[in-house]
Protein backbone atom coordinates (compact mmCIF):
# COMPACT_ATOMS: atom_id res chain seq x y z
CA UNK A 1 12.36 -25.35 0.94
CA UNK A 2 10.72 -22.36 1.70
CA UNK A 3 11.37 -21.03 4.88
CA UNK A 4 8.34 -19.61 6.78
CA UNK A 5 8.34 -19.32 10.76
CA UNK A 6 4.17 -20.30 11.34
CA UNK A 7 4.42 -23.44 8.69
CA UNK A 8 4.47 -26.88 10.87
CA UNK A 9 7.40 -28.51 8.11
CA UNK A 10 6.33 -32.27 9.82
CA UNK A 11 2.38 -31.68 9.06
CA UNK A 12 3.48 -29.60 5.56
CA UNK A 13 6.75 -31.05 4.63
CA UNK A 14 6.26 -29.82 1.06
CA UNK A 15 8.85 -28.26 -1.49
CA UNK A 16 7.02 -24.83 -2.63
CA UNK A 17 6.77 -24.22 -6.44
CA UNK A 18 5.46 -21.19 -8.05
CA UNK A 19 3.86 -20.30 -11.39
CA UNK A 20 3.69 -16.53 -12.68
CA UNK A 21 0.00 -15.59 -13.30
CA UNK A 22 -1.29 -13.07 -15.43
CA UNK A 23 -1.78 -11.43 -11.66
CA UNK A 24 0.79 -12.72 -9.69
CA UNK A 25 2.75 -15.56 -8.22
CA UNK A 26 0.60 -18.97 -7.79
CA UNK A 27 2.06 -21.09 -5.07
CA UNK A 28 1.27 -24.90 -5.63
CA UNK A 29 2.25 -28.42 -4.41
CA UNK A 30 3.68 -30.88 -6.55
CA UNK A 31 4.87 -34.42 -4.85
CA UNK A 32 5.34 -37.57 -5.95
CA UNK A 33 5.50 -39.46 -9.69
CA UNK A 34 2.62 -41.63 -11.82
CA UNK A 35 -1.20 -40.14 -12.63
CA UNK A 36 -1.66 -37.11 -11.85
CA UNK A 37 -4.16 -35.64 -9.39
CA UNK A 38 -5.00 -31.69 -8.83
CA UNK A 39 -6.55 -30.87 -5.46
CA UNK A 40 -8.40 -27.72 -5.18
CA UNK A 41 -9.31 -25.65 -1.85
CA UNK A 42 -11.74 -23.39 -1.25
CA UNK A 43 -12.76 -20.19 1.14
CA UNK A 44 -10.68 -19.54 3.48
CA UNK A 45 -8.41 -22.67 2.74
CA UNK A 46 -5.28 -23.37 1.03
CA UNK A 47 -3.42 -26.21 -0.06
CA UNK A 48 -2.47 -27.47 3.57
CA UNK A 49 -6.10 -28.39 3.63
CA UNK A 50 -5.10 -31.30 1.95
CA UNK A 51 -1.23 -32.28 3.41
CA UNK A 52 -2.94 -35.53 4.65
CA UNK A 53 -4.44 -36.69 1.44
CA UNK A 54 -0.66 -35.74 -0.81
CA UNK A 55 1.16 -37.38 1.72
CA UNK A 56 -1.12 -41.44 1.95
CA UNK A 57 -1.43 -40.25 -2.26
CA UNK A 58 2.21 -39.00 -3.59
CA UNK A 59 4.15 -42.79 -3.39
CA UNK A 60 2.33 -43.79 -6.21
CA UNK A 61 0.48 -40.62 -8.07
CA UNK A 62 1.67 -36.93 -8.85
CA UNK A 63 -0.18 -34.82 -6.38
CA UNK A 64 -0.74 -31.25 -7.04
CA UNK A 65 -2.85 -28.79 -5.04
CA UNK A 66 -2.00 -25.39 -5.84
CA UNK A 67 -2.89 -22.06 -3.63
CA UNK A 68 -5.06 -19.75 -5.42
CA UNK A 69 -4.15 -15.97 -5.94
CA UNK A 70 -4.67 -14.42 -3.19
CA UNK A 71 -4.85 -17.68 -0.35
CA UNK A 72 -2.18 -19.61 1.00
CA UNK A 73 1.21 -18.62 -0.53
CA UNK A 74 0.14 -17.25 -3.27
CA UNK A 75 0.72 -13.47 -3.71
CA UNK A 76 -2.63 -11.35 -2.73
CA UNK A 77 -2.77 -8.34 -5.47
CA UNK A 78 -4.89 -5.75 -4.19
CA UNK A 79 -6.31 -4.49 -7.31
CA UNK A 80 -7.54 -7.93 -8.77
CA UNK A 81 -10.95 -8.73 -9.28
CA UNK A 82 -10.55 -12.48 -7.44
CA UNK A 83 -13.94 -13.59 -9.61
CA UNK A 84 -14.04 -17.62 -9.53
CA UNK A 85 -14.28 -17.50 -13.10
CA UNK A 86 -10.99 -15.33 -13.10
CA UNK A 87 -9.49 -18.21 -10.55
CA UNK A 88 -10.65 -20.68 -12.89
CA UNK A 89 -8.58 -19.42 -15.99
CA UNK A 90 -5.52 -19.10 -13.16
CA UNK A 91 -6.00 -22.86 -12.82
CA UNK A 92 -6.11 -23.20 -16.56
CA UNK A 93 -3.31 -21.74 -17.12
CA UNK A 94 -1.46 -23.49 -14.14
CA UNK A 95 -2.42 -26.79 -15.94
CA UNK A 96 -1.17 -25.84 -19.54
CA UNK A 97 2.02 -24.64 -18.05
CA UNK A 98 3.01 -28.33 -16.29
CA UNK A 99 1.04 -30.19 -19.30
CA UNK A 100 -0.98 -32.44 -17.07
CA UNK A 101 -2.55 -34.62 -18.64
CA UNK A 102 -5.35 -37.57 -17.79
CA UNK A 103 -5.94 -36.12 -14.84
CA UNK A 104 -7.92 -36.72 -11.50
CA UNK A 105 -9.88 -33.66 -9.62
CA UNK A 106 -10.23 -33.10 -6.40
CA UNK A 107 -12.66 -30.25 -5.23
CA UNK A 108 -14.07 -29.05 -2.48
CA UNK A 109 -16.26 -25.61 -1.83
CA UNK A 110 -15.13 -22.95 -3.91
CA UNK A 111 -12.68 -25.20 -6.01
CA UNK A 112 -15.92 -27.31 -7.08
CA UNK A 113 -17.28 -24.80 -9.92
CA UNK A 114 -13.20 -23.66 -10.33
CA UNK A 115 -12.25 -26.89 -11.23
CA UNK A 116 -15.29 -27.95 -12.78
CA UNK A 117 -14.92 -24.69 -14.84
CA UNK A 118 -11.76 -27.02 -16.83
CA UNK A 119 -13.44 -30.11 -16.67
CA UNK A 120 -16.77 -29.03 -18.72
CA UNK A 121 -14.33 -27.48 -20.97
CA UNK A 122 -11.02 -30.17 -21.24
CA UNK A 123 -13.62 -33.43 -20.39
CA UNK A 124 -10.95 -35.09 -22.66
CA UNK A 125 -8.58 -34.61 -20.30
CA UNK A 126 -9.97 -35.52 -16.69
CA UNK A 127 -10.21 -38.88 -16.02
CA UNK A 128 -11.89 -38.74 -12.89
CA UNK A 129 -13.56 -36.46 -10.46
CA UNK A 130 -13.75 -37.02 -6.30
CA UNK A 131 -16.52 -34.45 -5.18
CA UNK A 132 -16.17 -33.55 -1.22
CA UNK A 133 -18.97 -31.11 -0.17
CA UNK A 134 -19.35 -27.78 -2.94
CA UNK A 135 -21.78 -27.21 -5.56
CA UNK A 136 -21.48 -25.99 -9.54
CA UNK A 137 -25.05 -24.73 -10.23
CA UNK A 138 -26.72 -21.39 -9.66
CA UNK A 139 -28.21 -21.12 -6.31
CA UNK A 140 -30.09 -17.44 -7.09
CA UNK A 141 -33.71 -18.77 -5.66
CA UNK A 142 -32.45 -20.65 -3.20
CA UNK A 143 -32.97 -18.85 0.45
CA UNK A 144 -30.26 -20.77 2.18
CA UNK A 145 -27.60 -19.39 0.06
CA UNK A 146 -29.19 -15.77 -0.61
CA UNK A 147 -29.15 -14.59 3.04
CA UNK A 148 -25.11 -16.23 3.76
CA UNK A 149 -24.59 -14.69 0.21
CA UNK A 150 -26.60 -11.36 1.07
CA UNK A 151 -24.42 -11.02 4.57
CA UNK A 152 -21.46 -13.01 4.12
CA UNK A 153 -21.19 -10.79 0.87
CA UNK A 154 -22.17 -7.20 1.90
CA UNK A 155 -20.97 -4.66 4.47
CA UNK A 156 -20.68 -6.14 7.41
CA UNK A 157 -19.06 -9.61 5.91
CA UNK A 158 -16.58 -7.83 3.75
CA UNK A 159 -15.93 -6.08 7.36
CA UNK A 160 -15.94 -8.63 9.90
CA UNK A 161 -13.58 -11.02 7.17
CA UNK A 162 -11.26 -7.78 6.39
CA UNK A 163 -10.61 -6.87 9.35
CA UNK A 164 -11.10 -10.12 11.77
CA UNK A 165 -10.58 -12.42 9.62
CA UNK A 166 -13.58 -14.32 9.87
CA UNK A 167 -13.68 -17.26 8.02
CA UNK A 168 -10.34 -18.37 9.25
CA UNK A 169 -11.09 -17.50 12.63
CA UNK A 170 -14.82 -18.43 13.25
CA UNK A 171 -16.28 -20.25 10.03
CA UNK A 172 -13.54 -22.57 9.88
CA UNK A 173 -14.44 -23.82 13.80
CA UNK A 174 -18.35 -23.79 12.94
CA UNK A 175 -18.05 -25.72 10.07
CA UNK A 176 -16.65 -29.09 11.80
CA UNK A 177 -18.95 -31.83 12.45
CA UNK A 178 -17.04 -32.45 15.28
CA UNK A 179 -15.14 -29.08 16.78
CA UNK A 180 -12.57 -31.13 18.49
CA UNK A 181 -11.19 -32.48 15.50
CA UNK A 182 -9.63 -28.97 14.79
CA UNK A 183 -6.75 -28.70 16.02
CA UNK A 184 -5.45 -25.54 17.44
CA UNK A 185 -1.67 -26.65 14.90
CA UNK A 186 -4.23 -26.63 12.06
CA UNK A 187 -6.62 -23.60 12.94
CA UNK A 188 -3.50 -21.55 13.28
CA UNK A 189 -2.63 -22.49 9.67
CA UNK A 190 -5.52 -21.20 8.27
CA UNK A 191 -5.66 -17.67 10.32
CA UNK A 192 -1.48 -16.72 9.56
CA UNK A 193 -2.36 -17.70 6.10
CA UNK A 194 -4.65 -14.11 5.58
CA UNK A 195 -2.34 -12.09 8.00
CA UNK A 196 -3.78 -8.74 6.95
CA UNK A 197 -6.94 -7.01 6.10
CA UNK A 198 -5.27 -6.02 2.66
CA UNK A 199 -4.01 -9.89 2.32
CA UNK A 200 -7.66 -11.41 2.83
CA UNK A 201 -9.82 -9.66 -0.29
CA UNK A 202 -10.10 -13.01 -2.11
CA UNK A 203 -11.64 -13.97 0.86
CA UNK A 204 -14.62 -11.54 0.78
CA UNK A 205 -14.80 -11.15 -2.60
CA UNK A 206 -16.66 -14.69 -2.51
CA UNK A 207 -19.27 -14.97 -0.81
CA UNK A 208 -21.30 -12.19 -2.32
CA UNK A 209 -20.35 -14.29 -5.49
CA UNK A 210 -22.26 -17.29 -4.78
CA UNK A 211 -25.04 -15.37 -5.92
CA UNK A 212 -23.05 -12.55 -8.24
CA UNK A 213 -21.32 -15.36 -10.11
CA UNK A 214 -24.93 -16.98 -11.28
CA UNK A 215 -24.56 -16.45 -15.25
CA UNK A 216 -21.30 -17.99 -14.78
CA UNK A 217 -22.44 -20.92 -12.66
CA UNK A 218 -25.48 -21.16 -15.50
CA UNK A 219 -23.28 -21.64 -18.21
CA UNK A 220 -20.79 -23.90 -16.16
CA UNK A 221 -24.01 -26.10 -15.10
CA UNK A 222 -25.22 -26.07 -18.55
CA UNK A 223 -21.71 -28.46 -19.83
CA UNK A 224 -21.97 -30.97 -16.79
CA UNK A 225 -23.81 -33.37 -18.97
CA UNK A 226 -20.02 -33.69 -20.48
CA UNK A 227 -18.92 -35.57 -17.24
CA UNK A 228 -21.82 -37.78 -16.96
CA UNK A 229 -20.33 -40.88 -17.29
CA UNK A 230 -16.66 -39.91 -15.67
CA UNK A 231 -16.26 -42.11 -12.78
CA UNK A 232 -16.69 -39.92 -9.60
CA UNK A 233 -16.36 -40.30 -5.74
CA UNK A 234 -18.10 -38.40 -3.67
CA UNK A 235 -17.35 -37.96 0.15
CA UNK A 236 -19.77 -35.66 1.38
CA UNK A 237 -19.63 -34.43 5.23
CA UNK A 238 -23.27 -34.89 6.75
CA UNK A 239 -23.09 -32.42 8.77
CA UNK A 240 -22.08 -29.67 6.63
CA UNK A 241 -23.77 -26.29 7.76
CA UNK A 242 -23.43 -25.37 4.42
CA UNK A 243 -23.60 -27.99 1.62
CA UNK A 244 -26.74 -30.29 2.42
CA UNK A 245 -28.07 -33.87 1.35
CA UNK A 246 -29.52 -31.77 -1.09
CA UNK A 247 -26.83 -30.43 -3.08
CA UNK A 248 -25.82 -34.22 -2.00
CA UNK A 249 -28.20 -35.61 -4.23
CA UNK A 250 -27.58 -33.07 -7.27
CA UNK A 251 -24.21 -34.36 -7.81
CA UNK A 252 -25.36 -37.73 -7.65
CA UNK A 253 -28.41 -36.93 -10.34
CA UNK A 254 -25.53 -35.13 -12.03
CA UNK A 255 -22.80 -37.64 -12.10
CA UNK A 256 -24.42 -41.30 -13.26
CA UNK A 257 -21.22 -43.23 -12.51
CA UNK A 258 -20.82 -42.02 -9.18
CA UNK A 259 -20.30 -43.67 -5.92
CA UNK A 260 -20.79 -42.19 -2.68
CA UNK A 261 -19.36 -41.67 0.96
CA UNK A 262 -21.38 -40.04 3.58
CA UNK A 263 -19.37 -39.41 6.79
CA UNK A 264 -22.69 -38.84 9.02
CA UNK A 265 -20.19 -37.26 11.61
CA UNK A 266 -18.20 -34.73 9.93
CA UNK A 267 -18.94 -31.39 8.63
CA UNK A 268 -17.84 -28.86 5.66
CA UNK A 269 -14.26 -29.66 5.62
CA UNK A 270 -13.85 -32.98 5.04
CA UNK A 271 -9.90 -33.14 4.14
CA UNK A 272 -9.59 -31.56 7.56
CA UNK A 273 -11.94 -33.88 9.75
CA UNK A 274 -12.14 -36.88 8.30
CA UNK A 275 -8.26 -36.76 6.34
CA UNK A 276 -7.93 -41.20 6.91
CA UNK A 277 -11.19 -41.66 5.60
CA UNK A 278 -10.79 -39.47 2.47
CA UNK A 279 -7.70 -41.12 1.87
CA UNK A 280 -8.19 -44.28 1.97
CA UNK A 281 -11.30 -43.65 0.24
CA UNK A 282 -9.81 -41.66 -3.15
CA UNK A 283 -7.41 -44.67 -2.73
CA UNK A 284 -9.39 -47.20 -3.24
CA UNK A 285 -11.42 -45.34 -6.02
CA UNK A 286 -7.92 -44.55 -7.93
CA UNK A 287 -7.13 -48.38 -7.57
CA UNK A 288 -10.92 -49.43 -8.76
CA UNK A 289 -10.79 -47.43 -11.97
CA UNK A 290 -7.32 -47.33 -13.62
């Protein structure tokens, strides 16, 4: 096991694995045995985001949740582009090399249009999707995400995340439902994750592309009718400062055979806040429609 002095080993008691990009080394998770499902983080996450869900998940699936370049464990180049679309060709690429197959996605903020991104484009091989709060469409004319895009994205976001770290250390914290249900263990995680300003580029390289990335996010939204009938959970965090009851109810318009839980309490990261009611919910789903 890899040894690293900030990792909690009893809330991340996972064996590390790595697969060589095109860019670099791609840290991921991979526990247990059966169907396989690939959890995918966003910004400023990793793949600890989701210890809780691998451990209630891996006796009786393959779990996999892999860090992308530049988060997490994964190496941080500094001279790589970190576009989603480029992430989502990473992921690709991590999913031919295991040959996964009939799979189930799990996605969350950034890793909704990354790992929607392979399932417009290998529907044949998803099985299922469980959608916690992210979105897959172009937001361009929509005001709410031009002005976080516009800050978040420019000057004095690429500053305050370079060199303070911001997401980890503020966003993360404002994004609960419920601020107590951070802990300080967990928040830690996050911040020694993006040590450096050179280490944390991925993580303002995307905000300005929730608006940048919109011909990408056009095309990507253009497939969904693909996944239409794939059955889908969705747990969506009600009190999400970023992802609404709007984008809410675009999924749900999106995905017929969907079924939906709202956790009125909890905010943007729901495998963080609410990790026993995720779980037991993708449990449940996984048993409902094998």
């Amino acid at each position: 096991m890899l040894k690293i002095d900030w990792i909690d080993r009893y809330e991340y008691p996972f064996e590390s694995h790595y697969f060589q990009t095109t860019v670099g080394k791609m840290h991921y998770v991979d526990e247990g045995n059966g169907k396989v499902i690939v959890m995918l983080h966003g910004n400023p996450a990793w793949s600890f985001l989701y210890r809780n869900l691998i451990k209630q998940l891996s006796p009786h699936y393959r779990c996999i949740a892999p860090d992308h370049i530049g988060f997490g464990l994964s190496e941080k180049p500094v001279n790589w582009n970190y576009l989603p679309e480029e992430h989502a060709k990473n992921l690709t690429a991590l999913i031919n090399h295991l040959d996964l197959k009939n799979i189930t996605l799990v996605m969350g903020d950034w890793g909704g249009p990354i790992g929607m991104q392979y399932a417009v484009t290998h529907s044949e091989n998803v099985e299922r999707l469980v959608v916690t709060n992210t979105w897959a469409w172009p937001v361009n004319s929509d005001f709410h995400y031009i002005i976080f895009s516009a800050v978040m994205g420019g000057p004095i976001g690429r500053l305050l995340i370079s060199r303070f770290n911001f997401l980890a250390n503020s966003f993360i914290r404002v994004a609960f439902g419920d601020k107590n249900k951070l802990s300080q263990n967990a928040h830690q995680h996050y911040r020694n994750a993006l040590p450096t300003p050179e280490s944390r580029k991925g993580s303002y390289v995307l905000p300005r592309q929730i608006v940048a990335s919109t011909p990408w996010l056009e095309k990507l939204w253009s497939k969904i009718v693909v996944l239409k009938d794939k059955p889908t959970l969705i747990v969506w965090g009600m009190k999400d400062v970023a992802f609404r009851e709007k984008e809410l109810k675009q999924w749900q318009n999106a995905l017929k055979n969907s079924t939906t839980l709202q956790l009125n309490s909890v905010g943007h990261f729901v495998p963080e806040e609410a990790p026993k009611e995720l779980a037991d919910a993708v449990e449940n789903f996984l048993n409902k429609t094998q």
